[in-house]
Protein backbone atom coordinates (compact mmCIF):
# COMPACT_ATOMS: atom_id res chain seq x y z
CA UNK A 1 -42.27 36.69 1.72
CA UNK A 2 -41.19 33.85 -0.52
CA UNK A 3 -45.22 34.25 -1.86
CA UNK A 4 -44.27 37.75 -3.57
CA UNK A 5 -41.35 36.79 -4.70
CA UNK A 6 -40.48 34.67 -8.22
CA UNK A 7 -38.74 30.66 -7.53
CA UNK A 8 -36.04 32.31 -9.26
CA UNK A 9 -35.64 35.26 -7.23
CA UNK A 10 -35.81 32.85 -3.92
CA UNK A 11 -32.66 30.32 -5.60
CA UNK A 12 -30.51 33.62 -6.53
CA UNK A 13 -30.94 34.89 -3.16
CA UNK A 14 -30.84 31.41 -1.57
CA UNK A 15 -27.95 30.79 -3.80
CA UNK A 16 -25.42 33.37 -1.99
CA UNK A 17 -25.79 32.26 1.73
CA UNK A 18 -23.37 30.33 3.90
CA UNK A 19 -24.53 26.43 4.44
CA UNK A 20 -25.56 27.04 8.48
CA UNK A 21 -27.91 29.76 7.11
CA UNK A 22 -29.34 27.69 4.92
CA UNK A 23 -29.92 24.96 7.60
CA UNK A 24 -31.93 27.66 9.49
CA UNK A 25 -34.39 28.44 6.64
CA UNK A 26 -35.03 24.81 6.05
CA UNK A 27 -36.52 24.49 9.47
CA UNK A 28 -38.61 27.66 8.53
CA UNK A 29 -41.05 26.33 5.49
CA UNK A 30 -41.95 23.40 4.05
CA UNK A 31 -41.47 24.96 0.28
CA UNK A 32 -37.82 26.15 1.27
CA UNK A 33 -36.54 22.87 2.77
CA UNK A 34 -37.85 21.54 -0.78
CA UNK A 35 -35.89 23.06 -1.91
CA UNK A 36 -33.02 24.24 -0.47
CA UNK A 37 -32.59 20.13 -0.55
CA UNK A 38 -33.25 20.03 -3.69
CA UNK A 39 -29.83 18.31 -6.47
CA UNK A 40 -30.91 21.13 -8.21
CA UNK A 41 -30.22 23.74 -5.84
CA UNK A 42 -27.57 21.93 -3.57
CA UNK A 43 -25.40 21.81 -7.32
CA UNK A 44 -26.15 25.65 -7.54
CA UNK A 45 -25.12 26.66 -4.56
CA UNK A 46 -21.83 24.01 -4.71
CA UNK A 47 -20.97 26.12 -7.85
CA UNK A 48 -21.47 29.20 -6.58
CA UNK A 49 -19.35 28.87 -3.46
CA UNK A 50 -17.03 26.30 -3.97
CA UNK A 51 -16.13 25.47 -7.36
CA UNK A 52 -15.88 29.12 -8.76
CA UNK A 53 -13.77 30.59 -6.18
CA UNK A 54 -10.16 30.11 -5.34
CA UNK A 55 -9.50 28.50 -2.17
CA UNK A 56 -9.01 30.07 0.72
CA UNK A 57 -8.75 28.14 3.48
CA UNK A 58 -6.72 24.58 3.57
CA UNK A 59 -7.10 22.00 6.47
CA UNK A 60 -4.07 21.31 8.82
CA UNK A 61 -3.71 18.23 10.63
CA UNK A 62 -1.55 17.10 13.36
CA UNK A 63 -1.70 14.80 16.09
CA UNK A 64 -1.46 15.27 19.67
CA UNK A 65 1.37 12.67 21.68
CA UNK A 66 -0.14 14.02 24.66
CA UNK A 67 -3.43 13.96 23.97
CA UNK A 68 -3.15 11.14 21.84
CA UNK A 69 -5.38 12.18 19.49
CA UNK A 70 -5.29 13.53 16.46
CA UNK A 71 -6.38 17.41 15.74
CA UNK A 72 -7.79 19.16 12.79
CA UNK A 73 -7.66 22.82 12.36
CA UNK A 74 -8.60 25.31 9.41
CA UNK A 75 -5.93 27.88 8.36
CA UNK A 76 -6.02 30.86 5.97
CA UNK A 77 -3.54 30.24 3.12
CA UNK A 78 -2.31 33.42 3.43
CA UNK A 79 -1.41 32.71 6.95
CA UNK A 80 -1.12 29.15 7.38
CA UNK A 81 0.32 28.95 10.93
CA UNK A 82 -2.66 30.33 12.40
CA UNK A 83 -5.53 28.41 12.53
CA UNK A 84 -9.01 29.97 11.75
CA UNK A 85 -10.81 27.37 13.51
CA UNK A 86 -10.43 24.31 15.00
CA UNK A 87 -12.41 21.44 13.80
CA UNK A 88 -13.59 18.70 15.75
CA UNK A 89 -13.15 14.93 14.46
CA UNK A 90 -16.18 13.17 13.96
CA UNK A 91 -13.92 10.13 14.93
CA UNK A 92 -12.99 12.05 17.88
CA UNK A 93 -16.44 13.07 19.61
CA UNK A 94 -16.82 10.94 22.99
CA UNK A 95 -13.27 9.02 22.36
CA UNK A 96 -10.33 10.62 24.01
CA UNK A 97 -8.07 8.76 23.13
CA UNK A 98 -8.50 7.71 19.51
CA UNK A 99 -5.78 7.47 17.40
CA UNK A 100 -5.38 8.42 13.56
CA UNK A 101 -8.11 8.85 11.10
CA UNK A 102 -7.57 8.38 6.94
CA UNK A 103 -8.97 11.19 4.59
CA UNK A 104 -9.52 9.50 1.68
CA UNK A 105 -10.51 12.38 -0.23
CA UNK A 106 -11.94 15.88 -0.22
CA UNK A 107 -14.68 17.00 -2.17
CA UNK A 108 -16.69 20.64 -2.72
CA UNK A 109 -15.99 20.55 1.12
CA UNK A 110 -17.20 17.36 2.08
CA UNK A 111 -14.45 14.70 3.43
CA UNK A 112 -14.18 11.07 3.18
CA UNK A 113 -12.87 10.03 6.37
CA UNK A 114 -11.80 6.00 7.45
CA UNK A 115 -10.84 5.70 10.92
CA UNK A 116 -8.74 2.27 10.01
CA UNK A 117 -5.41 2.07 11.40
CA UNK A 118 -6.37 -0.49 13.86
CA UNK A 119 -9.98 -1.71 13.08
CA UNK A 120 -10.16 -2.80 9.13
CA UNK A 121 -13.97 -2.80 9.79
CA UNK A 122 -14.47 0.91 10.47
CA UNK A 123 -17.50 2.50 8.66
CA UNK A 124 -16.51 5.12 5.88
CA UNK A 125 -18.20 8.74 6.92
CA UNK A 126 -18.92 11.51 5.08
CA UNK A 127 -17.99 14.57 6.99
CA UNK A 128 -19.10 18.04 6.04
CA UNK A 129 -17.21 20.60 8.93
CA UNK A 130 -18.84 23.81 7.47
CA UNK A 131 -22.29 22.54 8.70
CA UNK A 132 -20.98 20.34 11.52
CA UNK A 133 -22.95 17.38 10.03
CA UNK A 134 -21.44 13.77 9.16
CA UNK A 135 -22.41 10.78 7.87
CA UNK A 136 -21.39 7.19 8.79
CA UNK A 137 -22.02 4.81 5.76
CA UNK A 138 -23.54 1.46 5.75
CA UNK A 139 -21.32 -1.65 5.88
CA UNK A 140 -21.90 -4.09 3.23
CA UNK A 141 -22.04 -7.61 4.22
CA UNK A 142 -18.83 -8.42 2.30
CA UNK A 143 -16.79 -6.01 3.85
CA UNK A 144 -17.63 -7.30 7.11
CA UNK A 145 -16.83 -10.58 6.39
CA UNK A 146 -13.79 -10.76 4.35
CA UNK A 147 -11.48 -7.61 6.07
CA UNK A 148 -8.47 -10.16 6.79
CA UNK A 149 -8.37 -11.71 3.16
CA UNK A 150 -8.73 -8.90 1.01
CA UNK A 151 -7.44 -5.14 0.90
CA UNK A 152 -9.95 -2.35 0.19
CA UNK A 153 -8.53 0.86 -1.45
CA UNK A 154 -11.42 3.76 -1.97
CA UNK A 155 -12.09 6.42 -3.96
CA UNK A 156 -14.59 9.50 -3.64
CA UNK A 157 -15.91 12.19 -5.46
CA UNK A 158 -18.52 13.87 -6.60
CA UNK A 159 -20.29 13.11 -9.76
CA UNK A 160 -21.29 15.86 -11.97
CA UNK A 161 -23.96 14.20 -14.77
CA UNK A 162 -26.21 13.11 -11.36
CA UNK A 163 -24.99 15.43 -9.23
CA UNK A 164 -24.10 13.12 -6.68
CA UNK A 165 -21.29 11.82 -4.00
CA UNK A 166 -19.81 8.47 -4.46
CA UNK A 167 -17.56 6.39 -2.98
CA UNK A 168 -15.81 3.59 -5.04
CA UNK A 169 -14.24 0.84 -2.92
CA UNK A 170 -12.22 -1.68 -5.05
CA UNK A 171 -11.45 -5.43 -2.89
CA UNK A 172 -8.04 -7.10 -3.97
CA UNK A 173 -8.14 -11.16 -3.14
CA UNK A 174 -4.71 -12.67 -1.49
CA UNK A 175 -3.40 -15.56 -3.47
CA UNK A 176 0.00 -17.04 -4.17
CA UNK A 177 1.49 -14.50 -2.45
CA UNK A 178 0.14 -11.27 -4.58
CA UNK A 179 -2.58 -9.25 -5.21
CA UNK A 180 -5.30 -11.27 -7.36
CA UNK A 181 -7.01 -9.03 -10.60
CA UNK A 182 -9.28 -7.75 -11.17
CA UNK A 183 -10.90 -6.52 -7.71
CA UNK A 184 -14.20 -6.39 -6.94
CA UNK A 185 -15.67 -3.14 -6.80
CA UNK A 186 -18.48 -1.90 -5.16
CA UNK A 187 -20.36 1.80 -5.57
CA UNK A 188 -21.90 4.36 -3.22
CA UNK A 189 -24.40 6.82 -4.03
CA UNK A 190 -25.46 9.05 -1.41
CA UNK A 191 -28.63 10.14 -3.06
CA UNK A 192 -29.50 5.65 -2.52
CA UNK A 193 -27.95 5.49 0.54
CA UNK A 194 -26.74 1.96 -0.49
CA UNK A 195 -24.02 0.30 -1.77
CA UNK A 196 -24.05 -1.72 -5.26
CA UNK A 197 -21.67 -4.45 -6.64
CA UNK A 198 -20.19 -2.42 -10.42
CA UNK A 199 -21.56 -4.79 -13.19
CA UNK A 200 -19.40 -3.03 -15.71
CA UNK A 201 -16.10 -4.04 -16.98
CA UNK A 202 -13.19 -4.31 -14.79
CA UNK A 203 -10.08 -4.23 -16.32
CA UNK A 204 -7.05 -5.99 -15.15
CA UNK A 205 -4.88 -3.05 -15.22
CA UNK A 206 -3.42 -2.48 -11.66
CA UNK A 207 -3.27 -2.38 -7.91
CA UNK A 208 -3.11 0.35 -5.89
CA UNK A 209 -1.88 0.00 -2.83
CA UNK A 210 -4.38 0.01 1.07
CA UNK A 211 -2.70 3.94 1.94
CA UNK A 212 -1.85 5.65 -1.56
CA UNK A 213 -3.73 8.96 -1.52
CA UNK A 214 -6.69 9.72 -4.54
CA UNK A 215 -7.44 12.98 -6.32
CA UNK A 216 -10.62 13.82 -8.16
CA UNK A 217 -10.83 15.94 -11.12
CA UNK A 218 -14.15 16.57 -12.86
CA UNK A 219 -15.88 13.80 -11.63
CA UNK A 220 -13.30 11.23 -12.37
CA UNK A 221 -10.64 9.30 -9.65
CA UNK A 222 -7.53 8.89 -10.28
CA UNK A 223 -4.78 6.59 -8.16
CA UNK A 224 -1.34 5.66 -8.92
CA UNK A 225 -0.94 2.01 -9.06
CA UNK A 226 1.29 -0.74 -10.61
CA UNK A 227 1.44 -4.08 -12.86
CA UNK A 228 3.38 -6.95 -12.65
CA UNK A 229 5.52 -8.32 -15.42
CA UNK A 230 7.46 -10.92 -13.91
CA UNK A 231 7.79 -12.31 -10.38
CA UNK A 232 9.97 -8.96 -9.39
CA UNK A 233 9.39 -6.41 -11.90
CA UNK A 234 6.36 -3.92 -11.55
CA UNK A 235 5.18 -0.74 -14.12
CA UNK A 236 3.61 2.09 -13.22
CA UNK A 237 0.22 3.59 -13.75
CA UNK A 238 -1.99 5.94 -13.38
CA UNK A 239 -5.50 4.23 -12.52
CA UNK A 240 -8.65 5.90 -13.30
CA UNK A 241 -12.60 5.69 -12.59
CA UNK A 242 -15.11 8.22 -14.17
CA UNK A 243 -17.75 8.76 -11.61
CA UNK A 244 -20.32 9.86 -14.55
CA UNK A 245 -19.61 6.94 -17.13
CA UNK A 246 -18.74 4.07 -14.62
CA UNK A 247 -15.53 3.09 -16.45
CA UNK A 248 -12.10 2.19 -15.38
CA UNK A 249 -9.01 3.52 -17.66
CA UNK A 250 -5.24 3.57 -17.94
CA UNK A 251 -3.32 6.78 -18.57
CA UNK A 252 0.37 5.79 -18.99
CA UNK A 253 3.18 7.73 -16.81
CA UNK A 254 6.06 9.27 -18.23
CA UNK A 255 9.22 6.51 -19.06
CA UNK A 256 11.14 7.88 -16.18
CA UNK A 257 8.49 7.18 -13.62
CA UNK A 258 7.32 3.57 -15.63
CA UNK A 259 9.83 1.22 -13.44
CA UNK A 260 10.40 3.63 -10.33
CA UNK A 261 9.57 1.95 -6.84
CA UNK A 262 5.78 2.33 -6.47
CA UNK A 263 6.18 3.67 -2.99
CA UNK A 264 8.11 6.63 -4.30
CA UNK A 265 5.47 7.95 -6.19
CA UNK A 266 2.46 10.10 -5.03
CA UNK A 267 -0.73 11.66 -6.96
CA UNK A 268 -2.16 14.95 -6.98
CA UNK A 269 -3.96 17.90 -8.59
CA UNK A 270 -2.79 21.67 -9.89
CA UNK A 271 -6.29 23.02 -10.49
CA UNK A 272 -7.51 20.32 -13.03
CA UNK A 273 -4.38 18.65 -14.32
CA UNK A 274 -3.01 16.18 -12.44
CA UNK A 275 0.22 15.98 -10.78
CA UNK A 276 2.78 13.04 -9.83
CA UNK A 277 5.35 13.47 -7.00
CA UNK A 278 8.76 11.71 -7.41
CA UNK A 279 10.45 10.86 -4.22
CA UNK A 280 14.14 9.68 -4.20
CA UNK A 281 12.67 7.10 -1.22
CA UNK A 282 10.17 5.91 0.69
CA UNK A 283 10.76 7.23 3.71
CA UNK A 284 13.01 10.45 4.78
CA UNK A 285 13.31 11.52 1.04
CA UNK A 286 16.23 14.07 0.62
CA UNK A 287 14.17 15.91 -2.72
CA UNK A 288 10.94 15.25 -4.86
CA UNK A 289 10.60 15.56 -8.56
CA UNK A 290 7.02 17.10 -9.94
CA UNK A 291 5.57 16.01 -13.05
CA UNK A 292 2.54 17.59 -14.14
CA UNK A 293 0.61 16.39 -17.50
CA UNK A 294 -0.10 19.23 -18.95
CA UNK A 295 -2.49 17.85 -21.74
CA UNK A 296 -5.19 15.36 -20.54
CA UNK A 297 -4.45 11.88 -21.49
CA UNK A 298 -1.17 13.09 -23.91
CA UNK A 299 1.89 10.95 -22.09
CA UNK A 300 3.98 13.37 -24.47
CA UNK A 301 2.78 16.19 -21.84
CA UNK A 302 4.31 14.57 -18.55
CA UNK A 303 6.62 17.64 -18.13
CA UNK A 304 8.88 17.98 -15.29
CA UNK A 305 8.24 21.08 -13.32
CA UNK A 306 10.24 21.49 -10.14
CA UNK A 307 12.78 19.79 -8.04
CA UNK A 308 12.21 20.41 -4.58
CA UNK A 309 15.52 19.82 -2.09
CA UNK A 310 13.39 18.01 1.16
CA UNK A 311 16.76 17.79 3.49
């Protein structure tokens, strides 16, 4: 068929099927596993059924104290208590009684999973549940080596100029009691399969703490993190890496928010402006504020959009 009919006929049609069809036809030809594996294509297709759509279905996670494992289920948003399907770990398959596993970020579909709550050496994988496929990244000899003296804190996304995954993991140094600066950063690419030192400029702007969560936005990370000034005082940040332009930057956080306990304070995304949570405390918070910037990189933006009662 594919010889009577146009490439561009072939990527339209190619364009609007689910991922495990796809899989299917790649076995199939030679010329459609070209690509249908293709950047190209795989960015076409990403577009078509990911980005341009609203979400539909979210990802619910509990764990198990009987089964002592942790479970991962896909719900409709409309319905939320009933699960669609229920996904199976990677971290899970062939160990019963595994604990908790980290999502460091999710991506066009694609999570970034650490299974770390009791092993710092755990490879990062790259999990992708609509096609049941995973990958476990390489570990770098320096991670291997140095897990008890520094703290890695990652970051993934997906990056749009190269159209290409990456994971950013950034290594803070103990010393004199503190966090040294700056970290040492390293880079995966998934279309290298490797991971690279950064040679660009690193910035001594912050530290963001081993469990804060991550958003992406366009191709750029974001993390909340803080600065010292002082032995006891810290200021808050907003920490940022663009995926396309390898660059770290600083957006500033409303006043309010500047000398609030770092703990208290959570990032996330509303469609692509970001979003900082406001807890009254770390742990069994009676309300959160929510402070969304409403103009990119405008501090005079940071407006204050809800008050939620948690108790």
């Amino acid at each position: 068929m594919s010889e009577y009919l146009p490439i561009e006929m072939m990527v339209l049609i190619f364009s609007k099927l689910q991922p495990k069809s796809l899989l299917q036809l790649k076995c199939l030809s030679k010329s459609w596993n070209a690509l249908i594996s293709s950047p190209d294509f795989i960015w076409l297709h990403t577009q078509q059924s990911v980005l341009l759509k609203p979400p539909t279905h979210l990802f619910k996670r509990y764990f198990s104290t009987g089964l002592k494992k942790e479970k991962i289920r896909l719900a409709d948003v409309s319905n939320f208590d009933t699960p669609v399907m229920r996904l199976r770990s990677p971290f899970n398959i062939g160990l019963p009684d595994y604990f908790y596993c980290r999502i460091i970020g999710i991506c066009n579909g694609v999570l970034c999973m650490l299974d770390d709550l009791l092993d710092h050496s755990s490879p990062v994988v790259l999990w992708n549940p609509s096609i049941s496929r995973c990958l476990t990244l390489p570990m770098t000899p320096f991670g291997c080596d140095n897990s008890g003296t520094y703290m890695f804190v990652l970051g993934f996304g997906f990056a749009v100029k190269t159209r290409d995954y990456k994971v950013v993991r950034m290594a803070y140094a103990h010393g004199d009691g503190q966090y040294l600066l700056p970290p040492r950063v390293e880079i995966y690419a998934l279309s290298s399969g490797i991971w690279k030192d950064f040679d660009g400029f690193i910035p001594d702007i912050g530290i963001v703490e081993y469990f804060w969560t991550q958003v992406e936005i366009c191709g750029k990370v974001y993390w909340t993190a803080y600065k010292r000034n002082g032995e006891r005082r810290v200021e808050n940040l907003i920490m940022m890496f663009d995926l396309n332009e390898k660059i770290f930057q600083e957006l500033s956080l409303p006043e309010i928010l500047v000398n609030e306990p770092p703990t208290n304070l959570n990032i996330a995304q509303l469609g692509e402006l970001l979003v900082v949570y406001q807890y009254d405390t770390r742990v069994w918070s009676s309300s959160c504020s929510i402070w969304v910037m409403k103009r990119y990189g405008d501090i005079d933006s940071w407006s204050k959009e809800y008050n939620v009662a948690l108790g």
